[in-house]
Protein backbone atom coordinates (compact mmCIF):
# COMPACT_ATOMS: atom_id res chain seq x y z
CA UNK A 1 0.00 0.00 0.00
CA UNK A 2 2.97 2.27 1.03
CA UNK A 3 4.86 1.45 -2.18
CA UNK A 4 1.30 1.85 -4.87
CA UNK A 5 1.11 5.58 -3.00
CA UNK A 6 4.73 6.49 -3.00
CA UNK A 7 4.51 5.49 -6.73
CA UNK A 8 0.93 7.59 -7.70
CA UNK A 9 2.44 10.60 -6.63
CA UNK A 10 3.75 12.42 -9.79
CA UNK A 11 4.88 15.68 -8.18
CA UNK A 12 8.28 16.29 -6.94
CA UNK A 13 8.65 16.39 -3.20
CA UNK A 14 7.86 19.94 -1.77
CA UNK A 15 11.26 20.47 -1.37
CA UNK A 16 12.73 20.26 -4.45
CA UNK A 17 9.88 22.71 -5.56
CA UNK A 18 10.80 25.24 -3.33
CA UNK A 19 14.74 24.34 -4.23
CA UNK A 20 13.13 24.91 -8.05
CA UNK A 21 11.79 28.60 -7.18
CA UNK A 22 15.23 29.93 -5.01
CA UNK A 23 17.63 29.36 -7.47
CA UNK A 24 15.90 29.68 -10.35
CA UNK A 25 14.75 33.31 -9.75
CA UNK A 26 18.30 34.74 -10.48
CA UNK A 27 17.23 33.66 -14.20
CA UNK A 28 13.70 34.85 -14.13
CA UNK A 29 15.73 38.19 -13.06
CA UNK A 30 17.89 38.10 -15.75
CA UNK A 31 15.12 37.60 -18.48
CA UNK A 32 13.00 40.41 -16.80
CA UNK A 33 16.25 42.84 -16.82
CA UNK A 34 17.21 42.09 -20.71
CA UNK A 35 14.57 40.77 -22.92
CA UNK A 36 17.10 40.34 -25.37
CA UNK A 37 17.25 36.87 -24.05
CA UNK A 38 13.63 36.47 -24.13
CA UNK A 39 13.15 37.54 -27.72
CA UNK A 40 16.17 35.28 -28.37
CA UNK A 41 14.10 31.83 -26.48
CA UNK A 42 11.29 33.11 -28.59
CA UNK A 43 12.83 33.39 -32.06
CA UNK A 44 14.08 29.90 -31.43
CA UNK A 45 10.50 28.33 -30.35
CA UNK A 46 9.02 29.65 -33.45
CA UNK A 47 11.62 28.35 -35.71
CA UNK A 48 11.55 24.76 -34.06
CA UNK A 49 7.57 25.11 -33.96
CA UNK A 50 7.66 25.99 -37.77
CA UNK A 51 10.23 22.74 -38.14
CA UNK A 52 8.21 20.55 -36.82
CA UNK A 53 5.07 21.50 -38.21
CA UNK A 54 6.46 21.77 -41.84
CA UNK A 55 8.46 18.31 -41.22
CA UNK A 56 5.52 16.51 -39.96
CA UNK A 57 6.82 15.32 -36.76
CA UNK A 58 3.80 14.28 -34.45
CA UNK A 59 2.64 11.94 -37.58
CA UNK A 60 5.95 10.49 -37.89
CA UNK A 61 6.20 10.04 -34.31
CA UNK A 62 2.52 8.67 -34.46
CA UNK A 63 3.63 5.97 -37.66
CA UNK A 64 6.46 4.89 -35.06
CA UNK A 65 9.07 5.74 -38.11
């Protein structure tokens, strides 16, 4: 019973989530403070978005190819 629960759980323990949030806000900073890096993350989503919609990707993923 101890083992099915431990397994059902699909968060990370609260620990690591507050570990997550303290050092990850000195790079939420730095995206706030220069958006040059945030245009730069976004440039690069739509480019691999356009790739993978022109390439077909989810149906060759689906065709197991």
């Amino acid at each position: 019973m101890e083992a099915h629960r431990r397994n059902n759980n699909w968060l990370p323990p609260p620990w690591a989530i507050v570990a997550l949030v303290i050092l990850g806000f000195n790079e939420f900073m730095l995206l706030l403070k220069n958006p040059l890096y945030l245009m730069v993350f976004f440039i690069i989503y739509l480019v691999s978005k356009a790739l993978w919609v022109q390439m077909d990707l989810a149906g060759e993923f689906h065709n197991g190819t």
